[in-house]
Structures are given as structure tokens and as C-alpha cells.
N, C-alpha and C. Protein backbone atom coordinates (compact mmCIF):
# COMPACT_ATOMS: atom_id res chain seq x y z
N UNK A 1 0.98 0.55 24.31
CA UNK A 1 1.47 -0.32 23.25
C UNK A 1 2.93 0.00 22.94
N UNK A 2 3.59 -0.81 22.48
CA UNK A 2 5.31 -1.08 22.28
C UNK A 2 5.17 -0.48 21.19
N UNK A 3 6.17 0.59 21.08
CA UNK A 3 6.49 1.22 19.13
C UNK A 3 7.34 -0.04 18.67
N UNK A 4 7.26 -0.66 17.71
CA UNK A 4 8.27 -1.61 17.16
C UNK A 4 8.60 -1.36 15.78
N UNK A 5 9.67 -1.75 15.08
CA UNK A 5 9.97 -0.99 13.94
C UNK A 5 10.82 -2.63 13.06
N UNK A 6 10.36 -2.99 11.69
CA UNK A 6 10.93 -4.11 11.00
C UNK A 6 11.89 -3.62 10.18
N UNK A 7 13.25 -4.27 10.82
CA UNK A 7 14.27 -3.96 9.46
C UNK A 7 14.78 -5.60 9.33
N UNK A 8 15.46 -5.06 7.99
CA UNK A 8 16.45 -6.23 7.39
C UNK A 8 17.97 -5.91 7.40
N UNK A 9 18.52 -6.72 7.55
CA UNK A 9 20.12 -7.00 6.90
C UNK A 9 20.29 -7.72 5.82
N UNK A 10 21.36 -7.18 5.03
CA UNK A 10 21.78 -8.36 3.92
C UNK A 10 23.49 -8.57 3.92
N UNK A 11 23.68 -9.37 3.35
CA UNK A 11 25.20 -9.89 2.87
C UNK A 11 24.57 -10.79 2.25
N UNK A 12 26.34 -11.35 1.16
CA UNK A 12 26.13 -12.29 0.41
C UNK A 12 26.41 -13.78 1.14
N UNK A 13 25.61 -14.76 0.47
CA UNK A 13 26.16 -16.06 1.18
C UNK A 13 27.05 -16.93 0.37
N UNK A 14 28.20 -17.56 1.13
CA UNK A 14 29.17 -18.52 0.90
C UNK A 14 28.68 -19.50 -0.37
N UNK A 15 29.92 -19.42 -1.65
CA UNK A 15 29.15 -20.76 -2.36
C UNK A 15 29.20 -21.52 -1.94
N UNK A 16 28.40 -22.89 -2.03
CA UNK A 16 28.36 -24.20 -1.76
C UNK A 16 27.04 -24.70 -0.88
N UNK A 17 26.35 -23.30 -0.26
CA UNK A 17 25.34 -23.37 0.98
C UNK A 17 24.00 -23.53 0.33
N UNK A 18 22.84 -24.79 0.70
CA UNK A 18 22.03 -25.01 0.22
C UNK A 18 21.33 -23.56 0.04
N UNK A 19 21.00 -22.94 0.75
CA UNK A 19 20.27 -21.31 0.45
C UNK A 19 20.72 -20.27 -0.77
N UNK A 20 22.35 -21.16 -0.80
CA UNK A 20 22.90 -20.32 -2.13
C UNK A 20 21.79 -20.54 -3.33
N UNK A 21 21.25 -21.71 -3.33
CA UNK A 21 20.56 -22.18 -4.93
C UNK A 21 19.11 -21.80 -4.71
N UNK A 22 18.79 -20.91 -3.55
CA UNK A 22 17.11 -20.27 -3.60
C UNK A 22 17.81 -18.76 -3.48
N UNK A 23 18.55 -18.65 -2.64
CA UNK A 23 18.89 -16.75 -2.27
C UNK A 23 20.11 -16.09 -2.88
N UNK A 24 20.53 -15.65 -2.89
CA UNK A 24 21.99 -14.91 -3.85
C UNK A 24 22.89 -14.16 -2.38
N UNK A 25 22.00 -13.49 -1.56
CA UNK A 25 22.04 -13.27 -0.24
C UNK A 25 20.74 -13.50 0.81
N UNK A 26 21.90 -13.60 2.25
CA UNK A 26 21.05 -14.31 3.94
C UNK A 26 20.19 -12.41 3.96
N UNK A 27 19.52 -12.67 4.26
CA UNK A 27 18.89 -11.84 4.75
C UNK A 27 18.06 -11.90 6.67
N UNK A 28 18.69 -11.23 7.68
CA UNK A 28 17.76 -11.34 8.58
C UNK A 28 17.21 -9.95 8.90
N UNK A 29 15.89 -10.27 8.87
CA UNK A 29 15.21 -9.51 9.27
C UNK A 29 14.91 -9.56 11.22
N UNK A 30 14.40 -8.31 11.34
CA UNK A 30 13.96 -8.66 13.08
C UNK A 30 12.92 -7.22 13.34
N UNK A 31 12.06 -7.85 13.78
CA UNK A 31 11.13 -6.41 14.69
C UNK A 31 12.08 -6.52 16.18
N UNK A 32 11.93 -5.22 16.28
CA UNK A 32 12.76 -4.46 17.34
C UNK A 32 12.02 -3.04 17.86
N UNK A 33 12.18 -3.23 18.97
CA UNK A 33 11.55 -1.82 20.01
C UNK A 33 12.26 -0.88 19.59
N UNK A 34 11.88 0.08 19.11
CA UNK A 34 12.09 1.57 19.04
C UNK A 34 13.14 2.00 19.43
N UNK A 35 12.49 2.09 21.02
CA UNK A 35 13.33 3.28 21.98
C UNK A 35 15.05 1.84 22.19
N UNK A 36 14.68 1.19 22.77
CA UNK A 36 16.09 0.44 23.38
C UNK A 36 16.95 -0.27 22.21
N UNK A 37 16.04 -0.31 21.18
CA UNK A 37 16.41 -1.55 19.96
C UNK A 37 16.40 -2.56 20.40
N UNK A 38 15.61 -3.08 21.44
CA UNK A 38 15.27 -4.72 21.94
C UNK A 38 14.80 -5.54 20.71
N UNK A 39 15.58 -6.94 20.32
CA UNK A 39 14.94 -7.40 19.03
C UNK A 39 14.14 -8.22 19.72
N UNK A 40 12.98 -7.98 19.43
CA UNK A 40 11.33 -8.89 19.60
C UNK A 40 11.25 -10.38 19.03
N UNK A 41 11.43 -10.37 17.26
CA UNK A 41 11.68 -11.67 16.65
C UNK A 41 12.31 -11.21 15.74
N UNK A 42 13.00 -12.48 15.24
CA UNK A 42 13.98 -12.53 14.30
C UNK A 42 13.87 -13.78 13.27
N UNK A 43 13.99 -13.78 11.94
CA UNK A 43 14.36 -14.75 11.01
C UNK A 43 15.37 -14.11 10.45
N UNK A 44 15.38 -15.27 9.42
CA UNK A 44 16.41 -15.05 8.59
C UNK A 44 16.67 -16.01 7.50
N UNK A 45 17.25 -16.40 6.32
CA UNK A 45 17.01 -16.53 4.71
C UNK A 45 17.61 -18.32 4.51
N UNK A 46 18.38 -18.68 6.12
CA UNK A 46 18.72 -20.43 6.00
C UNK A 46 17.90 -21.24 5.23
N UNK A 47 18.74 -22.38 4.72
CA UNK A 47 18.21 -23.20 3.89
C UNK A 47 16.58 -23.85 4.59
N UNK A 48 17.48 -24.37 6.29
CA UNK A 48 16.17 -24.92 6.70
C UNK A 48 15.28 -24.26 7.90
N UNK A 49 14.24 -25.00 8.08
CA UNK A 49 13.64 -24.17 9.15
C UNK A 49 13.93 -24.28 10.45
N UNK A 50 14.60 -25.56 10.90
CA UNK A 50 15.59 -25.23 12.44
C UNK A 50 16.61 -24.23 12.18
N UNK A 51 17.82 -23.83 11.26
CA UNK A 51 18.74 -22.80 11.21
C UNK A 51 18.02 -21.52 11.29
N UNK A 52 16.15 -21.44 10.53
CA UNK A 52 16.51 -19.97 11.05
C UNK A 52 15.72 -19.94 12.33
N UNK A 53 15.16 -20.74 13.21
CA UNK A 53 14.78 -21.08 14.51
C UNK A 53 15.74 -20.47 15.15
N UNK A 54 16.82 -21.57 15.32
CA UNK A 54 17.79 -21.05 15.90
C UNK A 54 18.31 -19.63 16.06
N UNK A 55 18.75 -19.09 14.73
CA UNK A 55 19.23 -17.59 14.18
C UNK A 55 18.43 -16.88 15.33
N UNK A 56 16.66 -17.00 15.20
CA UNK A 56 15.78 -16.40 15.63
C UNK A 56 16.38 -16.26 17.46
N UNK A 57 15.94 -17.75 17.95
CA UNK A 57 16.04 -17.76 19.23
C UNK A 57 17.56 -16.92 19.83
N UNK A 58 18.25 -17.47 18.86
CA UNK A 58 19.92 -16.63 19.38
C UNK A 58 19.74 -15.07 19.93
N UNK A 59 18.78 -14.60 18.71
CA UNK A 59 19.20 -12.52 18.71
C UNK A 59 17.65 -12.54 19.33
N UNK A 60 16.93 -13.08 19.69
CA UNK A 60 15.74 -12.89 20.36
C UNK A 60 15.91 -12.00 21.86
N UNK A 61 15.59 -11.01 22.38
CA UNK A 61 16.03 -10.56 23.80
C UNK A 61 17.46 -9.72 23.52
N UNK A 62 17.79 -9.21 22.53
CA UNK A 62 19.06 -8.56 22.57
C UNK A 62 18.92 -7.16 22.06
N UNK A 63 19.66 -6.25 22.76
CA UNK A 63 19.24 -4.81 22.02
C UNK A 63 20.22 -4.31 20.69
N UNK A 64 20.23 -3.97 19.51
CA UNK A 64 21.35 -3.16 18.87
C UNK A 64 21.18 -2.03 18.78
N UNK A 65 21.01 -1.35 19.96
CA UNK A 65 21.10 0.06 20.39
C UNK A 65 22.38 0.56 20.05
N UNK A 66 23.43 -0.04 21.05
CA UNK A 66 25.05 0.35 21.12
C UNK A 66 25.72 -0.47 19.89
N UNK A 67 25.16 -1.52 19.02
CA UNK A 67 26.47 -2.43 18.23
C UNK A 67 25.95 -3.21 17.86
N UNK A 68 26.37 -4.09 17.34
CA UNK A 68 25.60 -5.75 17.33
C UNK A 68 27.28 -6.85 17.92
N UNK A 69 28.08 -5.84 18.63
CA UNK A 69 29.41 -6.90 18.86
C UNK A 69 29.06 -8.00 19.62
N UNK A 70 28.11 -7.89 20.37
CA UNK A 70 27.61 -8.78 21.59
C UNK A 70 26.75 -9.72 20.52
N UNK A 71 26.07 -9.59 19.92
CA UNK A 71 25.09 -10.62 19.00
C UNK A 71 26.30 -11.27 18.24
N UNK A 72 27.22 -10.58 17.68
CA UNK A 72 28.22 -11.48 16.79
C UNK A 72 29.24 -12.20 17.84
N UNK A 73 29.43 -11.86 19.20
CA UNK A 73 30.06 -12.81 19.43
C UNK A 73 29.37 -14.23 20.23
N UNK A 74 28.22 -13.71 20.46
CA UNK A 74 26.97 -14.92 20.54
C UNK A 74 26.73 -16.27 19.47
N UNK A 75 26.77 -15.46 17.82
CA UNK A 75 26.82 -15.88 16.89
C UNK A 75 28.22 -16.89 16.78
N UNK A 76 29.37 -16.68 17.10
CA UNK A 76 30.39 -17.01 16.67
C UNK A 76 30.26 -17.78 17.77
N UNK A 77 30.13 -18.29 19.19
CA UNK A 77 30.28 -19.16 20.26
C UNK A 77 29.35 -20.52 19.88
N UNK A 78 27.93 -20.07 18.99
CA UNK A 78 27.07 -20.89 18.80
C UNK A 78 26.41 -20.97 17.75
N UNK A 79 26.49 -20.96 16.51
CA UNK A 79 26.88 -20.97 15.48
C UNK A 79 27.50 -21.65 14.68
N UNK A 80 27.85 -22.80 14.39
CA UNK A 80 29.19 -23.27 13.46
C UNK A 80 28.34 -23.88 11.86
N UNK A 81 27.75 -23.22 11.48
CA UNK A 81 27.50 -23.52 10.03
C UNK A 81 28.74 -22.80 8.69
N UNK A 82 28.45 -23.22 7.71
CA UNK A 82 28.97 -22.10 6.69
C UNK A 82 28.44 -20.92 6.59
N UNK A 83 27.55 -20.33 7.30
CA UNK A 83 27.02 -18.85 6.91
C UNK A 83 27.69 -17.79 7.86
N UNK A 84 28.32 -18.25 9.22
CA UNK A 84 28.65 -17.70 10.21
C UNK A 84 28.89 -16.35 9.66
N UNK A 85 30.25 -16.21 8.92
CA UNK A 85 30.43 -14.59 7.98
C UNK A 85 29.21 -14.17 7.58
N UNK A 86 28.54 -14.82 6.83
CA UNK A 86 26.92 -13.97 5.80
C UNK A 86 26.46 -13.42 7.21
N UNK A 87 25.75 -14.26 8.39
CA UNK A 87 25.17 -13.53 9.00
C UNK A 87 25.97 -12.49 10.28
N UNK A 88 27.36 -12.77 10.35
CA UNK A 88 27.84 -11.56 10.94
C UNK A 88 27.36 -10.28 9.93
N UNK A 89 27.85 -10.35 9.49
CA UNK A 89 27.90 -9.33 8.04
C UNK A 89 26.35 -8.95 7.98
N UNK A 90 25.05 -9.16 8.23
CA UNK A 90 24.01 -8.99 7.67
C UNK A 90 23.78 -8.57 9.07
N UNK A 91 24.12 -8.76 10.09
CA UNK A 91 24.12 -7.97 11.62
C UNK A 91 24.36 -6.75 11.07
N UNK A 92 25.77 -6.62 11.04
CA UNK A 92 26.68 -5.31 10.65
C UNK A 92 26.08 -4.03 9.86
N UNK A 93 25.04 -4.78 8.46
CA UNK A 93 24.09 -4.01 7.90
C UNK A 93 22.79 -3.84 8.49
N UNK A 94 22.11 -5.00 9.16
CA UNK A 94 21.33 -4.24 9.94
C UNK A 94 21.28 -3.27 11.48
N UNK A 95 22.43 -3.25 11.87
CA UNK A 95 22.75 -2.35 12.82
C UNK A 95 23.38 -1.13 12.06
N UNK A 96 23.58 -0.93 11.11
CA UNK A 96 23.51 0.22 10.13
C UNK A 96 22.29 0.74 9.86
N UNK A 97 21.80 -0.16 8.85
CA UNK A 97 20.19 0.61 8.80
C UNK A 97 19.79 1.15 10.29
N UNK A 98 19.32 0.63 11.16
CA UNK A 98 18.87 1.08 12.50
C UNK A 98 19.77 2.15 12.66
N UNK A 99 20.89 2.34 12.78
CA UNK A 99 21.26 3.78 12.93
C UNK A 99 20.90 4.71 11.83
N UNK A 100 21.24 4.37 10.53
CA UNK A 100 20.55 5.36 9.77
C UNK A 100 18.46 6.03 10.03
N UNK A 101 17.91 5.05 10.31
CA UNK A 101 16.56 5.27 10.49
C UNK A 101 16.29 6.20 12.18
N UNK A 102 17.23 5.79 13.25
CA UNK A 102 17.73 7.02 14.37
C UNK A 102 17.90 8.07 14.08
N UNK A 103 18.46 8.58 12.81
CA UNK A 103 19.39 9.58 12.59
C UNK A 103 18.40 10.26 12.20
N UNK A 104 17.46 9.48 11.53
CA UNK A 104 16.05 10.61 10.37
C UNK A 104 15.33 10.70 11.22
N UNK A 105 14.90 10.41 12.40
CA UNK A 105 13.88 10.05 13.51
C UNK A 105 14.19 11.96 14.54
């Protein structure tokens, strides 16, 4: 059996974004393999349910073992909503947490 481990990211989101008037901040979460940091699935806090489809399918198959630079520049090629920053930024914190939870491991 696969060890898999659920974290989240947060940042704040842009005013004006329908999710602003349910969330304060995007949050994505993702189960991810252990050992490689392969992300398994992914959501995340979009207004609708194709944006966080998408979000999902984007970081689906990607490791943040080494970074998340490769997921953010994935993000930024395909991507063009107003959240683009929130969810770079909520990468950035969840490839933090994951190193912090390495570090205690």
C-alpha cells in the first residue's frame, strides 16, 4: 500500500473573485505520496466546480519533492483567471508545510 499524506495551502484571494464572498482565502489541498511527494489528487477553494477540476487535473501527477517552480509555471501557462497569484502563493505554502512535516519525519 502507498503511504500518502493530506496537506493544505493557503493565501489570500484577490477582491472582486466570486470565492471572495464564501472564502477570505483559496485553499488547495492535495494527497501526495510520502516518499517522492507525487500529488495523487488535488482541489482547491474556486468559486466553481470546473476551476477546481481543472486546478485538480493541472497538479495531478506532479511531485513537490524539489519546489513547486514547475507546478507554478504550469499554473501560469494555463491558468488565466484572477486567482493565478492566490494559488501560486498557496503552492508556495503548501510546499512549505511538506517540507516542514519532512523535517519532523
Amino acid at each position: 500500500m502507498v503511504e500518502t499524506m493530506f496537506i493544505a495551502g493557503h493565501s489570500r484571494l484577490p477582491a472582486g473573485m466570486a470565492a471572495k464572498n464564501v472564502y477570505e482565502t483559496l485553499t488547495i489541498t492535495v494527497e501526495l505520496e510520502k516518499k517522492y511527494g507525487v500529488i495523487l489528487e488535488a482541489s482547491c477553494t474556486l468559486a466553481t466546480e470546473h476551476g477546481r477540476d481543472y486546478i485538480g487535473r493541472l497538479l495531478r501527477g506532479s511531485s513537490i519533492l524539489h519546489g513547486v517552480e514547475e507546478l507554478i509555471e504550469i499554473v501560469k501557462k494555463n491558468y488565466y483567471g484572477k486567482a493565478t497569484n492566490a494559488i501560486i502563493a498557496a503552492l508556495s505554502d503548501l510546499h512549505y508545510q511538506f517540507q516542514q512535516i519532512k523535517l519532523k519525519s
